[in-house]
Every structure is written in C-alpha cells, then in structure tokens.
C-alpha atoms as a PDB file:
ATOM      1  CA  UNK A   1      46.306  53.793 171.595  1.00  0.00           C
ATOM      2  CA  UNK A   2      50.292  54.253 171.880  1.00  0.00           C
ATOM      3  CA  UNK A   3      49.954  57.652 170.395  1.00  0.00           C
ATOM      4  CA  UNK A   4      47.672  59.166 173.172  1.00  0.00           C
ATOM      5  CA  UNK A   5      50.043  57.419 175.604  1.00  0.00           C
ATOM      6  CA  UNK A   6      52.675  59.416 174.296  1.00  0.00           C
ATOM      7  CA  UNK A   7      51.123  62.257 173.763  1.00  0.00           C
ATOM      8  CA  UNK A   8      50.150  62.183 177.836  1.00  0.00           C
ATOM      9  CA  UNK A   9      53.536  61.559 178.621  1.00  0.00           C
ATOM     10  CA  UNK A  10      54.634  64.549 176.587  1.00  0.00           C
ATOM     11  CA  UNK A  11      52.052  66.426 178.294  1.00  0.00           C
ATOM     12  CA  UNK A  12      52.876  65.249 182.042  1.00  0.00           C
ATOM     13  CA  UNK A  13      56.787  65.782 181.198  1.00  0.00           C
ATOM     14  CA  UNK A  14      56.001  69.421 179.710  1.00  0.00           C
ATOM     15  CA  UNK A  15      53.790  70.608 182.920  1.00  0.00           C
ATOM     16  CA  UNK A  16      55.312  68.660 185.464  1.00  0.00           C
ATOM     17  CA  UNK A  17      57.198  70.136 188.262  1.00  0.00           C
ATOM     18  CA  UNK A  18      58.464  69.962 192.168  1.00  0.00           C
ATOM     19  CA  UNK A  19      55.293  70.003 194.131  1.00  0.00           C
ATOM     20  CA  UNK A  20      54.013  66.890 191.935  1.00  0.00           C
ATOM     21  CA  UNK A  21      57.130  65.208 194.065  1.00  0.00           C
ATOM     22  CA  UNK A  22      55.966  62.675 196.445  1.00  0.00           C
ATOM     23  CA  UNK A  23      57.875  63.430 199.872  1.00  0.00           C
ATOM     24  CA  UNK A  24      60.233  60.263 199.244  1.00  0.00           C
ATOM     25  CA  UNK A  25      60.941  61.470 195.614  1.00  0.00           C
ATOM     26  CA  UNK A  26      61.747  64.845 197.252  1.00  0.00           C
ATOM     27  CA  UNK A  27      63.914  63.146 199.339  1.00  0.00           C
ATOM     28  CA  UNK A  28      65.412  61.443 196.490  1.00  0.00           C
ATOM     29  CA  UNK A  29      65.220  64.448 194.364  1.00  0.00           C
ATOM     30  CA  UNK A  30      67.994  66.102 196.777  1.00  0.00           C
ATOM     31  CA  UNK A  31      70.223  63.339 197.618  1.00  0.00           C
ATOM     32  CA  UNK A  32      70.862  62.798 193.686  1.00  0.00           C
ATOM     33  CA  UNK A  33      71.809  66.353 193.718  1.00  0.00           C
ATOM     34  CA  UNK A  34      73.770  66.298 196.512  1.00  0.00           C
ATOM     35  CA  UNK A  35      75.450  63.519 195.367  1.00  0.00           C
ATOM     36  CA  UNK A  36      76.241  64.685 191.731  1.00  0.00           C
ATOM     37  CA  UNK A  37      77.877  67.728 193.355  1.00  0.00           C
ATOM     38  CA  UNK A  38      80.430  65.638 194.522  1.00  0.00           C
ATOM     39  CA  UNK A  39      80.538  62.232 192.420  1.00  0.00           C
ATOM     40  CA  UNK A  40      80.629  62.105 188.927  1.00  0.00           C
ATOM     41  CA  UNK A  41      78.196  59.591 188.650  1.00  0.00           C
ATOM     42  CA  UNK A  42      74.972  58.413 189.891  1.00  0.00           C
ATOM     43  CA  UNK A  43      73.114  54.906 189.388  1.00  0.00           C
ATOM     44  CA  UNK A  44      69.383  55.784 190.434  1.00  0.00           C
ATOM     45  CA  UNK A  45      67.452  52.077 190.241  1.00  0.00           C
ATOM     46  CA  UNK A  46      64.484  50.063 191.193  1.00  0.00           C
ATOM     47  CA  UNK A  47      61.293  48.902 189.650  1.00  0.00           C
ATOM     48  CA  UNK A  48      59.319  50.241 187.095  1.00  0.00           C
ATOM     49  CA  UNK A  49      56.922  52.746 188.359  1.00  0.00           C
ATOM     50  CA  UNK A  50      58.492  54.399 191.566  1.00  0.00           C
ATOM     51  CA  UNK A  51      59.464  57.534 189.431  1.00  0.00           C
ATOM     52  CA  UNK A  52      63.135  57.281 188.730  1.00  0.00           C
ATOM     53  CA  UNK A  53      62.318  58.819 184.970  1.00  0.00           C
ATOM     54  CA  UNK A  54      60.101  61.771 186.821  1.00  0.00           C
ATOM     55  CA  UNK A  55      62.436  62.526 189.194  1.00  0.00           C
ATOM     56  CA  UNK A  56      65.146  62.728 186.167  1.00  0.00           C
ATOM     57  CA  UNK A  57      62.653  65.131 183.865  1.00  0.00           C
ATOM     58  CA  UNK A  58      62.565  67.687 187.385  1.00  0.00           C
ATOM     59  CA  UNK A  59      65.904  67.718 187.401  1.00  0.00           C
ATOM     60  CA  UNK A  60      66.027  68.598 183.478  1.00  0.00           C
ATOM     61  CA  UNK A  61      63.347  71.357 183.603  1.00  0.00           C
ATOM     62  CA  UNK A  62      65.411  72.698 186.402  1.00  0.00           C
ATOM     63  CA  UNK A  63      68.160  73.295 183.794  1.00  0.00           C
ATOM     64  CA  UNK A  64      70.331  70.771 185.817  1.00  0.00           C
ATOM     65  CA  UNK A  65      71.028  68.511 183.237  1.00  0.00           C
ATOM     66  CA  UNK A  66      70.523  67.301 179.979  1.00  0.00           C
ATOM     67  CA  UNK A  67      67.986  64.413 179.689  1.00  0.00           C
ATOM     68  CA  UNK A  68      67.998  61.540 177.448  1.00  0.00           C
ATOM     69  CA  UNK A  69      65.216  58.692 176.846  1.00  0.00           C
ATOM     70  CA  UNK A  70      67.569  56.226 175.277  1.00  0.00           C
ATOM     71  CA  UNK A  71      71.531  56.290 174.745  1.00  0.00           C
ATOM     72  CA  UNK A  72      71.176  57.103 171.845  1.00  0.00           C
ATOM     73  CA  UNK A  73      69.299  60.359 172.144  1.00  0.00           C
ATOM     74  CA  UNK A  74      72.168  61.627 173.961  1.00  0.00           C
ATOM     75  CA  UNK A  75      73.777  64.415 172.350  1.00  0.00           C
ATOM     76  CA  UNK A  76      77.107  66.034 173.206  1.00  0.00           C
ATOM     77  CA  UNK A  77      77.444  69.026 175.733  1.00  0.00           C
ATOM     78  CA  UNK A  78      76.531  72.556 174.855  1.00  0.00           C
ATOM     79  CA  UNK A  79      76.382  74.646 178.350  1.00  0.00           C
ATOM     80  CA  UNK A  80      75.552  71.446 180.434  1.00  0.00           C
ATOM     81  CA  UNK A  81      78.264  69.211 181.432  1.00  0.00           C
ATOM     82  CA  UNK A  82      75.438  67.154 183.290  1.00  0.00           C
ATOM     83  CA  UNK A  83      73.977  63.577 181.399  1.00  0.00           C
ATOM     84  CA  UNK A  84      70.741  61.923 182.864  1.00  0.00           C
ATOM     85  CA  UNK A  85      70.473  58.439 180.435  1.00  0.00           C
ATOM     86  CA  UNK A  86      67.551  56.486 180.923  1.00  0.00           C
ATOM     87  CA  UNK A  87      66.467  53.199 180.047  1.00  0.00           C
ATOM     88  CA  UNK A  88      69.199  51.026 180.810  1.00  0.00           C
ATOM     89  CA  UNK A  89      69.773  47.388 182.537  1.00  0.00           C
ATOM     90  CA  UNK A  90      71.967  47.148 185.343  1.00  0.00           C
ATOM     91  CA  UNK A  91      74.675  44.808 184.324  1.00  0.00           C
ATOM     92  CA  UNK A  92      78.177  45.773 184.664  1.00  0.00           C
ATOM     93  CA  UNK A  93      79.403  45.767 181.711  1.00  0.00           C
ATOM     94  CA  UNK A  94      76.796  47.375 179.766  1.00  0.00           C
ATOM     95  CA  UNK A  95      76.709  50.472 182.475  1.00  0.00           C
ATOM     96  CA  UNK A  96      80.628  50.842 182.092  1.00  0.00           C
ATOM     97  CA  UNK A  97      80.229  50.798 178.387  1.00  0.00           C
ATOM     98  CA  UNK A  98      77.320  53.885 178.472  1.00  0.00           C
ATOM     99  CA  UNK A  99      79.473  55.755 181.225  1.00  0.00           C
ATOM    100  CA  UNK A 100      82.731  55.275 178.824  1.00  0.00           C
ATOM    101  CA  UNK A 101      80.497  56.938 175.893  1.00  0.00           C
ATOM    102  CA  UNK A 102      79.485  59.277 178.035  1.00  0.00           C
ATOM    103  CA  UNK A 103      82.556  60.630 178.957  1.00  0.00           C
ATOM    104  CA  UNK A 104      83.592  60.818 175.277  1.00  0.00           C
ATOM    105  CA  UNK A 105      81.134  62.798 174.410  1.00  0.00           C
ATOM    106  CA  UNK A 106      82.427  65.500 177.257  1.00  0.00           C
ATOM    107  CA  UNK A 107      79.795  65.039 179.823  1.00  0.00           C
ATOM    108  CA  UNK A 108      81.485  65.425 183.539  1.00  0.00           C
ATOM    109  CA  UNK A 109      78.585  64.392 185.560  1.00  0.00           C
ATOM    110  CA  UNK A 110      76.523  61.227 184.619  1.00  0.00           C
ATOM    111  CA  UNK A 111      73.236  60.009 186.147  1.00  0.00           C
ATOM    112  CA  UNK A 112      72.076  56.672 184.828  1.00  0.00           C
ATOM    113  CA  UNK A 113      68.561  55.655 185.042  1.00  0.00           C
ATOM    114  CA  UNK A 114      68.537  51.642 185.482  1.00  0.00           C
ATOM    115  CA  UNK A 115      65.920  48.751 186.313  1.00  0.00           C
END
C-alpha cells in the first residue's frame, strides 16, 4: 500500500505544474518568490495538507531552487544557490540549526518547509 502511495506522489510531483495552483497557492506561489528575491530566507508553515510541499516542487521544476524531502537529502550547490528543505518542526532552535547547515553547505537563499 505505501509503495503505490509513493509511486503517486512521484507521479503527481513529475507532471505537476502552475495551472494545478489553487488561486491562494498562486498567490502564495509569488509572494515566496518575491520574498526570496530580497530575504535570504523564508519559513512557509501551516497544517498538513494546504500544499506548502506542492507549492515548493513548482518552484523546483521551475529551476528556482533545489528541493529537498528531508535535511538530509540536501546536497551542496551546483548552479543553484537556492535550498527549499522540507519536513521540519517549527521550534527555534531546531530551524536555526538547519539554516546554520544550510549556509555551510553554500546555499544563499533558504526556504524552509515547517508544520
């Protein structure tokens, strides 16, 4: 049963793109790029379900950023200075510790994904 969820999620993440956006994730969709062009780092949050990881995968199969399920997916930079992490609680010190390995690993722009 987890395997075909998976698999559909692949599937949905793979096709997926901007006119699956309801109009308040487009309107999310463009403040969090308006405001990574001039912050260097984001905090999109709320409950599960209102498309906070969907609205992260549009803006990695626009090339925006690089996306990453868990911390420790995250790779360092090639060509994209931009990190979308996902899957993370919303304490203090655990979001200061994932922005400080962040910026180790060279990324200028962070967007963290938290519930």
């Amino acid at each position: 049963m987890m395997n075909r969820y998976v698999d559909i999620l692949n599937r949905i993440r793979q096709n997926a793109n901007l006119k699956w956006l309801t109009p308040g994730q487009q309107r999310a969709y463009q403040l969090v790029r308006e405001r990574l062009k001039f912050l260097d780092e984001v905090n999109l949050w709320g409950d599960h379900g209102v498309g906070k990881t969907f609205l992260s995968w549009m803006l990695w199969k626009q090339g925006l950023a690089v996306y990453a399920p868990r911390l420790e997916d995250l790779r360092p930079p090639s060509l994209l200075r931009t990190a979308i992490v996902d899957n993370l609680g919303w304490r203090r010190a655990e979001v200061r510790e994932v922005l400080r390995f962040c910026r180790s690993m060279g990324y200028d722009k962070i967007l963290l994904i938290t519930i």
